[in-house]
PDB file of N, CA and C in Angstrom:
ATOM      1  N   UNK A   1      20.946 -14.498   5.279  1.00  0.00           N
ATOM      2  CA  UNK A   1      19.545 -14.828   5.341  1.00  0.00           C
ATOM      3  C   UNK A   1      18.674 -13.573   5.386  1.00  0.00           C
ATOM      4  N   UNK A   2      19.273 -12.031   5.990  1.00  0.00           N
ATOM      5  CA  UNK A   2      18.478 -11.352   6.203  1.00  0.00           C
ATOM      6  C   UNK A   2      18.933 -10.660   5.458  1.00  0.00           C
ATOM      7  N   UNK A   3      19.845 -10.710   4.731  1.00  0.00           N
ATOM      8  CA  UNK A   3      20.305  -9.947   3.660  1.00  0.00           C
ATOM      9  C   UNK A   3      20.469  -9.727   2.793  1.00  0.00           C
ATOM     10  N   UNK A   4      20.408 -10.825   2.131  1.00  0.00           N
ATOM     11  CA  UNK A   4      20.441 -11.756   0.651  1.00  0.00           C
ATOM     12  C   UNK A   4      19.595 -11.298  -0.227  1.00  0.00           C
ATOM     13  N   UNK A   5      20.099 -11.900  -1.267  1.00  0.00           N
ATOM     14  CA  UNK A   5      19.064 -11.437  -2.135  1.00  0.00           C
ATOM     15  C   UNK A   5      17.358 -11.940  -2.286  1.00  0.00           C
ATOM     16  N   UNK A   6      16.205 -11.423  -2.673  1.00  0.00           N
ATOM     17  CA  UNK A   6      14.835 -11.671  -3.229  1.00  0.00           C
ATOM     18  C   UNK A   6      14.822 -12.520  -3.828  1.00  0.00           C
ATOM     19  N   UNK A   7      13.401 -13.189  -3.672  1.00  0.00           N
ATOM     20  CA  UNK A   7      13.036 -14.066  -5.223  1.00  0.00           C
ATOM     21  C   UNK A   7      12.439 -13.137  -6.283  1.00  0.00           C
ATOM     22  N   UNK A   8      12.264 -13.774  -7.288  1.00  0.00           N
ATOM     23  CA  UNK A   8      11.153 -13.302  -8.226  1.00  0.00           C
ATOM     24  C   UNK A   8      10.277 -12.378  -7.621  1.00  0.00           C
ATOM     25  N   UNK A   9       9.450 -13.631  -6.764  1.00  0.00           N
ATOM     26  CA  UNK A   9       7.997 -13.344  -5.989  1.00  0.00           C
ATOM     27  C   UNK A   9       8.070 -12.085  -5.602  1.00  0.00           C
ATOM     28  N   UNK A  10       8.983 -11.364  -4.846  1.00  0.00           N
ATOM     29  CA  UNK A  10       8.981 -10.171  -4.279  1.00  0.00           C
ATOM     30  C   UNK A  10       8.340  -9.181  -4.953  1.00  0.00           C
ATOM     31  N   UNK A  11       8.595  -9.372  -6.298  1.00  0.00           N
ATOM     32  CA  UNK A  11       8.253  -8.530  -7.203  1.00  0.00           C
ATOM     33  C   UNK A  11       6.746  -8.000  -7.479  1.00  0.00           C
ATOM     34  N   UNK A  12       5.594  -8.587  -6.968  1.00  0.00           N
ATOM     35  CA  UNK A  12       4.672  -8.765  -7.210  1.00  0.00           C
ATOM     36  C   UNK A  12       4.180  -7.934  -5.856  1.00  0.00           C
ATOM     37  N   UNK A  13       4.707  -7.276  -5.017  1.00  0.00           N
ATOM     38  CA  UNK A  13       4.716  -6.041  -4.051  1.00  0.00           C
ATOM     39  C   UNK A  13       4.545  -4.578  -5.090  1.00  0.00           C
ATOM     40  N   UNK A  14       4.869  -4.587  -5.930  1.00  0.00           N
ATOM     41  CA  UNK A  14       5.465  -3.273  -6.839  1.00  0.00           C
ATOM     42  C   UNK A  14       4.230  -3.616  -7.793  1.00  0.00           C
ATOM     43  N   UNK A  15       4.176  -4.597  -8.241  1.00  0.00           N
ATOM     44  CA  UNK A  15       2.604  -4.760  -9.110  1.00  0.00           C
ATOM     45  C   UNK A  15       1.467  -4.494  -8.143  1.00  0.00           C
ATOM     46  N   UNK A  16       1.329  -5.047  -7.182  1.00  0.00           N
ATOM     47  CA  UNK A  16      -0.091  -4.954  -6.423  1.00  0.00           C
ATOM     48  C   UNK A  16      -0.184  -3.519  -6.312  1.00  0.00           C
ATOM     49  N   UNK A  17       0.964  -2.585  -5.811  1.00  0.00           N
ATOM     50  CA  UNK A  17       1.126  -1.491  -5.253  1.00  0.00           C
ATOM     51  C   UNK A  17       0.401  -0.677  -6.566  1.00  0.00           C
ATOM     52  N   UNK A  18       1.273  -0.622  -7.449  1.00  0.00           N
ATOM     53  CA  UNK A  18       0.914   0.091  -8.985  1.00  0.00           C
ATOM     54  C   UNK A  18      -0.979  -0.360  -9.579  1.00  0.00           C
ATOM     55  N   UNK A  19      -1.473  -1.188  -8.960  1.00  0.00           N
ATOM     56  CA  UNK A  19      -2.712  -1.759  -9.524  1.00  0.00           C
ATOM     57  C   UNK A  19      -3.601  -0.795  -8.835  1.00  0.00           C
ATOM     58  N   UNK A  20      -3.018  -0.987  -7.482  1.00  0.00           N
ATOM     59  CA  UNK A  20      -4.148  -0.484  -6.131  1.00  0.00           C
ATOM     60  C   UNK A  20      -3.903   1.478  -6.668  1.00  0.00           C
ATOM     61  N   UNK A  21      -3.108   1.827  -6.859  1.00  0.00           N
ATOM     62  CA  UNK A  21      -1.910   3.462  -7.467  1.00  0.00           C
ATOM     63  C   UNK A  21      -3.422   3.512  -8.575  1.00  0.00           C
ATOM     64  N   UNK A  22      -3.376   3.082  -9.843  1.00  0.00           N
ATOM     65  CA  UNK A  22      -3.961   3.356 -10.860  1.00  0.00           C
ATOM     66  C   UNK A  22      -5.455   3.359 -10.839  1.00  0.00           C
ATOM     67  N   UNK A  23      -5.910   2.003  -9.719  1.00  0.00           N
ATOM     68  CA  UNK A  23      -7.821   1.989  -9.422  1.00  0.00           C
ATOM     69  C   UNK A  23      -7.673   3.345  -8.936  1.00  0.00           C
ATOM     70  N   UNK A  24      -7.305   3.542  -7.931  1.00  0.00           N
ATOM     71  CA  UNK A  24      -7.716   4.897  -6.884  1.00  0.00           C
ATOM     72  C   UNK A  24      -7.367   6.005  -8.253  1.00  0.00           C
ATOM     73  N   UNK A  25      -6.308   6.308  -8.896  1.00  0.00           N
ATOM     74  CA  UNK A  25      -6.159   7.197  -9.722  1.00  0.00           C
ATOM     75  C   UNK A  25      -7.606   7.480 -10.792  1.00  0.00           C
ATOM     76  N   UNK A  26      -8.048   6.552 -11.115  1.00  0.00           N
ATOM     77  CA  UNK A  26      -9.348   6.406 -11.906  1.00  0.00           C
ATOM     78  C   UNK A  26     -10.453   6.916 -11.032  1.00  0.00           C
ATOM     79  N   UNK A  27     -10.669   5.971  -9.856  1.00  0.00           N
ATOM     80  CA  UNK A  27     -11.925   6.822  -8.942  1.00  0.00           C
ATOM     81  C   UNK A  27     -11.519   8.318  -9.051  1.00  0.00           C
ATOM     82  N   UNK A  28     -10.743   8.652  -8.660  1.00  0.00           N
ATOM     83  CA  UNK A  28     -10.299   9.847  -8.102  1.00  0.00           C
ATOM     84  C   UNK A  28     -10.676  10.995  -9.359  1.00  0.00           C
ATOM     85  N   UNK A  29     -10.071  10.477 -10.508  1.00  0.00           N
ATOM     86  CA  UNK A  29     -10.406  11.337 -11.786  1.00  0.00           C
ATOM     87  C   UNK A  29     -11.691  11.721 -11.815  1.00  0.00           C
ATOM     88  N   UNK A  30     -12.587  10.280 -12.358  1.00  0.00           N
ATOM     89  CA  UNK A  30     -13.570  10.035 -12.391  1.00  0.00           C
ATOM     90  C   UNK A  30     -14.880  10.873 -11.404  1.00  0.00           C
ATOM     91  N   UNK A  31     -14.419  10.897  -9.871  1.00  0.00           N
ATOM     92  CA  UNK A  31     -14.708  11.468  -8.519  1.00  0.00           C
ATOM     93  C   UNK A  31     -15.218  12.814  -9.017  1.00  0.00           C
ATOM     94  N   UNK A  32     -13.619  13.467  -9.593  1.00  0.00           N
ATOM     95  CA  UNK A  32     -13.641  14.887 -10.011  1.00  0.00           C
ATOM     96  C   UNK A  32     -14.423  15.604 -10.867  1.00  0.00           C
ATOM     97  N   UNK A  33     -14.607  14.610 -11.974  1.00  0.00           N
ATOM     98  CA  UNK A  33     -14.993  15.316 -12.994  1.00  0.00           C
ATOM     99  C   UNK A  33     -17.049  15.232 -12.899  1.00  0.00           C
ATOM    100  N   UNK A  34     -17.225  14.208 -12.009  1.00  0.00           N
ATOM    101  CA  UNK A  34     -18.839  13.980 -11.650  1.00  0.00           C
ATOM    102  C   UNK A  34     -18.882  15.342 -10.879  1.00  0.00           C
ATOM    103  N   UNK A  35     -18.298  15.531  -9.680  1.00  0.00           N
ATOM    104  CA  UNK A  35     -18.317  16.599  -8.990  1.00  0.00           C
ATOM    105  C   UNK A  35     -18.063  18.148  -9.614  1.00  0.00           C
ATOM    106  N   UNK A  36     -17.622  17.936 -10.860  1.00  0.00           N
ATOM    107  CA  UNK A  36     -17.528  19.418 -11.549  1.00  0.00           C
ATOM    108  C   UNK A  36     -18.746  19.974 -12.448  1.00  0.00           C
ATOM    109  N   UNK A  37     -19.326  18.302 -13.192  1.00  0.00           N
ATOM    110  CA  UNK A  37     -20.285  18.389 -13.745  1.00  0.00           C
ATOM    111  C   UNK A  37     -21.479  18.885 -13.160  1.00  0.00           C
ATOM    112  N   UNK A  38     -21.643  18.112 -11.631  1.00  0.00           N
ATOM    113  CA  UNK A  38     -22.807  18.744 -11.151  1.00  0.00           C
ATOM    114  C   UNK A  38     -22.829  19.785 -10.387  1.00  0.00           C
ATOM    115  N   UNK A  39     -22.209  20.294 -10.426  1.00  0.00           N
ATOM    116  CA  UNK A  39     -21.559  21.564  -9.293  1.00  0.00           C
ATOM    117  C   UNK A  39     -20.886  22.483 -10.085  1.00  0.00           C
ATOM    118  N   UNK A  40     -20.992  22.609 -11.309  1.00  0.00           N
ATOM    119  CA  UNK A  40     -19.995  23.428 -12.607  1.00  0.00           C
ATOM    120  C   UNK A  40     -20.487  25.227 -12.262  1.00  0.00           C
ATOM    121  N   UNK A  41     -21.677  25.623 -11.364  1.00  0.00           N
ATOM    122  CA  UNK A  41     -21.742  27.141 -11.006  1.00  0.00           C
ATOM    123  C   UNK A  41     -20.806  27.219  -9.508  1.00  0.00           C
ATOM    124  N   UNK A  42     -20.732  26.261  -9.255  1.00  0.00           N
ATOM    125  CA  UNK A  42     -19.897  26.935  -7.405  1.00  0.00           C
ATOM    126  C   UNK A  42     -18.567  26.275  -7.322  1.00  0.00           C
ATOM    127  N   UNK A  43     -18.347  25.765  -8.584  1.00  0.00           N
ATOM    128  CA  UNK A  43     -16.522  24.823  -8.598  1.00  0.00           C
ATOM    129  C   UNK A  43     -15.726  26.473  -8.381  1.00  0.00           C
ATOM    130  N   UNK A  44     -14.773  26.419  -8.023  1.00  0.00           N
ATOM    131  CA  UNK A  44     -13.964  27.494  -8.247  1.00  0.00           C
ATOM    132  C   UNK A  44     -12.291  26.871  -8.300  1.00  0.00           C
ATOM    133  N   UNK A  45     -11.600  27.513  -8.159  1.00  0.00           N
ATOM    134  CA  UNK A  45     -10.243  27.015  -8.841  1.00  0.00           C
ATOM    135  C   UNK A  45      -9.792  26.330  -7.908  1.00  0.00           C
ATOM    136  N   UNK A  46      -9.969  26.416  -6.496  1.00  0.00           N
ATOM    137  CA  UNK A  46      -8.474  26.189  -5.072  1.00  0.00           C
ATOM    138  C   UNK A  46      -9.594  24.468  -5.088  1.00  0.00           C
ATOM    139  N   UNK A  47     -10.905  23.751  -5.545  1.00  0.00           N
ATOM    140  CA  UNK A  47     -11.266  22.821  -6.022  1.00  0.00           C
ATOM    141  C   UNK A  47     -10.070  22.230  -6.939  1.00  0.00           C
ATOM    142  N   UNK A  48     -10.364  22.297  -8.706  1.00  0.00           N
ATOM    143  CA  UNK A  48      -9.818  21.961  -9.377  1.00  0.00           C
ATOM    144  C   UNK A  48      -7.915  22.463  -9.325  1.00  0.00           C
ATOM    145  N   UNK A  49      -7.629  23.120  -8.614  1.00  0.00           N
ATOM    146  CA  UNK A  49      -6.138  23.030  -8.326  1.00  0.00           C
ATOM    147  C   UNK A  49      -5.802  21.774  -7.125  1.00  0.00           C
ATOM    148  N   UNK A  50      -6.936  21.438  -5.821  1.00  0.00           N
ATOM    149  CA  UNK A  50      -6.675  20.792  -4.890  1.00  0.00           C
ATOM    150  C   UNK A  50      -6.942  19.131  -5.785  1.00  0.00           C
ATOM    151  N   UNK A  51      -7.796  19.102  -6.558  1.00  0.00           N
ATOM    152  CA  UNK A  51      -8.113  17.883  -7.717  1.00  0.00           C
ATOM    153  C   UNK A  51      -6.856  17.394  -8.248  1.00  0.00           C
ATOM    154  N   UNK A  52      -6.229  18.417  -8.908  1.00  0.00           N
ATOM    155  CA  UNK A  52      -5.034  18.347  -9.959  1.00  0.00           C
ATOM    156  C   UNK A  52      -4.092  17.727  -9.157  1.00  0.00           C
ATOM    157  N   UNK A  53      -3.927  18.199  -7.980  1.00  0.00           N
ATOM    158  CA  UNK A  53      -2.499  18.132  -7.398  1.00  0.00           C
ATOM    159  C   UNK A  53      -2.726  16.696  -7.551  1.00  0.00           C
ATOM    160  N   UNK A  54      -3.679  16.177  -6.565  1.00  0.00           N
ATOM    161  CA  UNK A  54      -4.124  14.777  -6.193  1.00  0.00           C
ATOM    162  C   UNK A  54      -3.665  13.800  -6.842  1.00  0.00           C
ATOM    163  N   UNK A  55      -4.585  14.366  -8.340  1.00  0.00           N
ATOM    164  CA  UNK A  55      -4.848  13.380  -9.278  1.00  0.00           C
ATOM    165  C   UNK A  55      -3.087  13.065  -9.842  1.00  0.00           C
ATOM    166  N   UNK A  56      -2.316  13.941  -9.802  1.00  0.00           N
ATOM    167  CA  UNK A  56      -0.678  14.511 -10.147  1.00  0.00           C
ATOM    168  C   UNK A  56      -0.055  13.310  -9.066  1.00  0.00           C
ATOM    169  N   UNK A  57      -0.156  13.323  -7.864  1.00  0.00           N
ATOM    170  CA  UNK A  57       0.787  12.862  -6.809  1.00  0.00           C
ATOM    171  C   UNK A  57       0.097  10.893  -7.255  1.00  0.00           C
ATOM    172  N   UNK A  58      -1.120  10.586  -7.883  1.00  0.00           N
ATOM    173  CA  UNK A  58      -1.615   9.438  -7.496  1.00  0.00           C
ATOM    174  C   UNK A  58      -0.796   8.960  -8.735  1.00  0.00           C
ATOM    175  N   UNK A  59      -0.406   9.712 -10.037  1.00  0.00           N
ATOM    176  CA  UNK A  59      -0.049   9.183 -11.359  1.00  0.00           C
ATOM    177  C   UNK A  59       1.252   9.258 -10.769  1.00  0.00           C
ATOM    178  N   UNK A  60       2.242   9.799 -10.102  1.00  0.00           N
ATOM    179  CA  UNK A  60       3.284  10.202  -9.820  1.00  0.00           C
ATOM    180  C   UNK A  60       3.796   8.481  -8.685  1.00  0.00           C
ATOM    181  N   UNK A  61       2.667   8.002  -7.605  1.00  0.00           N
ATOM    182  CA  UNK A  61       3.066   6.699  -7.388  1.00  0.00           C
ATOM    183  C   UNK A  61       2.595   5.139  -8.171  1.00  0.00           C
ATOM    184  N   UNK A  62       1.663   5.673  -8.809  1.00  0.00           N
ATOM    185  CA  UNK A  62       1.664   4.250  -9.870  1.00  0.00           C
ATOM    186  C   UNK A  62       2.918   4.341 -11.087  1.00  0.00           C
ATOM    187  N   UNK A  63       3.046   5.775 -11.596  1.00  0.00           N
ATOM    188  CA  UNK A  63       4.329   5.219 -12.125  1.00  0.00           C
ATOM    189  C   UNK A  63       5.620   4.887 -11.566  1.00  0.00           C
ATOM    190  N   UNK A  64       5.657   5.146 -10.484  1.00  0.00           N
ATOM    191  CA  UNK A  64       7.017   4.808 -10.016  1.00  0.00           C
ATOM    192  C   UNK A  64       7.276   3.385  -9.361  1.00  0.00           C
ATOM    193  N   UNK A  65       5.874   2.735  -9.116  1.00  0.00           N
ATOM    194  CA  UNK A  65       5.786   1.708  -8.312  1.00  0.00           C
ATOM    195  C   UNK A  65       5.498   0.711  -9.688  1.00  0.00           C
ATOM    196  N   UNK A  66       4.962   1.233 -10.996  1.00  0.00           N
ATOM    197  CA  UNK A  66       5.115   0.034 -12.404  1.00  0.00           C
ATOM    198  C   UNK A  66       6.858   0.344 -12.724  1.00  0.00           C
ATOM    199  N   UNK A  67       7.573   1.823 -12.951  1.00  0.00           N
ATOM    200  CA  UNK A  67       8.691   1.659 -12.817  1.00  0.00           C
ATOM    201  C   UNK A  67       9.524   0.500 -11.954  1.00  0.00           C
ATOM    202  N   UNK A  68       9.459   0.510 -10.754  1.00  0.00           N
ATOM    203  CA  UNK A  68      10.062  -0.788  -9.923  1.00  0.00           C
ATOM    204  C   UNK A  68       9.569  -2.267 -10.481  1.00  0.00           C
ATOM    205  N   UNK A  69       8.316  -2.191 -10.185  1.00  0.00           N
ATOM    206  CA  UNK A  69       7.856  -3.770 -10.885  1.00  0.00           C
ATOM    207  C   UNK A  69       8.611  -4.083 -12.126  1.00  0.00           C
ATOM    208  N   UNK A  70       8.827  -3.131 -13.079  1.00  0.00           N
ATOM    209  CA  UNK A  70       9.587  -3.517 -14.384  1.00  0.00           C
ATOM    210  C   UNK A  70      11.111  -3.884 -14.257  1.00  0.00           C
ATOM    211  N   UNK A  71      11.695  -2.688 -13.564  1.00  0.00           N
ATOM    212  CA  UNK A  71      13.223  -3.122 -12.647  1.00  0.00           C
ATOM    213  C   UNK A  71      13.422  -4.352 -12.075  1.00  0.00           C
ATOM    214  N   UNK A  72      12.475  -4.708 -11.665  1.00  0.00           N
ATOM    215  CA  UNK A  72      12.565  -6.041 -10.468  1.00  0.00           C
ATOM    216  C   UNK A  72      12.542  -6.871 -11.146  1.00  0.00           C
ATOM    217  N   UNK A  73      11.357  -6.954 -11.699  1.00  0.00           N
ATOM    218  CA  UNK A  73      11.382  -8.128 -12.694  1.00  0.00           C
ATOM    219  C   UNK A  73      12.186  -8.506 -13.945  1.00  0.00           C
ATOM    220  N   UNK A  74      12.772  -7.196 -14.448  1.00  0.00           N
ATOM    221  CA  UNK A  74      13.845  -7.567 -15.263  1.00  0.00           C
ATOM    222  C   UNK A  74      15.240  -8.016 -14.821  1.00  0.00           C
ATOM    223  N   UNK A  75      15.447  -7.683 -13.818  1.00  0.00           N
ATOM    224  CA  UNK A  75      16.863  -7.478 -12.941  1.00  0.00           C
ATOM    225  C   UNK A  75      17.170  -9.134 -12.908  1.00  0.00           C
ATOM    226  N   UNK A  76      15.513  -9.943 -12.094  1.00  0.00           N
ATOM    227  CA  UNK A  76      15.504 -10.961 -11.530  1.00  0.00           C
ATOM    228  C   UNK A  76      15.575 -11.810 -12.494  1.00  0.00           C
ATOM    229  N   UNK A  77      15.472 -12.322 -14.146  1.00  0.00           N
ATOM    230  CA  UNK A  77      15.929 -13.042 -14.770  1.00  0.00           C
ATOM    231  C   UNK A  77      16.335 -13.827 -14.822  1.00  0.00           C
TER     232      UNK A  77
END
């Protein structure tokens, strides 16, 4: 019972996760590039390197969390 296998349904943990991963990835881009535009004389790099990483680690859990959703849901068949 506590061990067993998932339904389907479970699967839809790894979608929500990857949805909520990709909005924030968009603000976040989006965030950056308003803030460079209007601020393009005092941006300096340890900015757009602290941006990059961000924007890097947020693409880094939506794909891994649409990776699983695709696993799961194919597995579960």
């Amino acid at each position: 019972m506590f061990f067993g296998p998932l339904s389907k349904q479970s699967c839809v943990y790894f979608l929500i996760l990857s949805m909520i991963f990709f909005t924030v990835l968009v603000f976040t881009l989006l965030a950056d590039l308003y803030f460079i535009i209007k601020n393009y004389k005092i941006v300096d790099y340890k900015f757009i390197q602290g941006g990059t990483l961000i924007g890097f680690n947020l693409f880094i859990a939506y794909f891994v969390n649409r990776l699983m959703y695709t696993m799961c849901a194919k597995s579960l068949i």
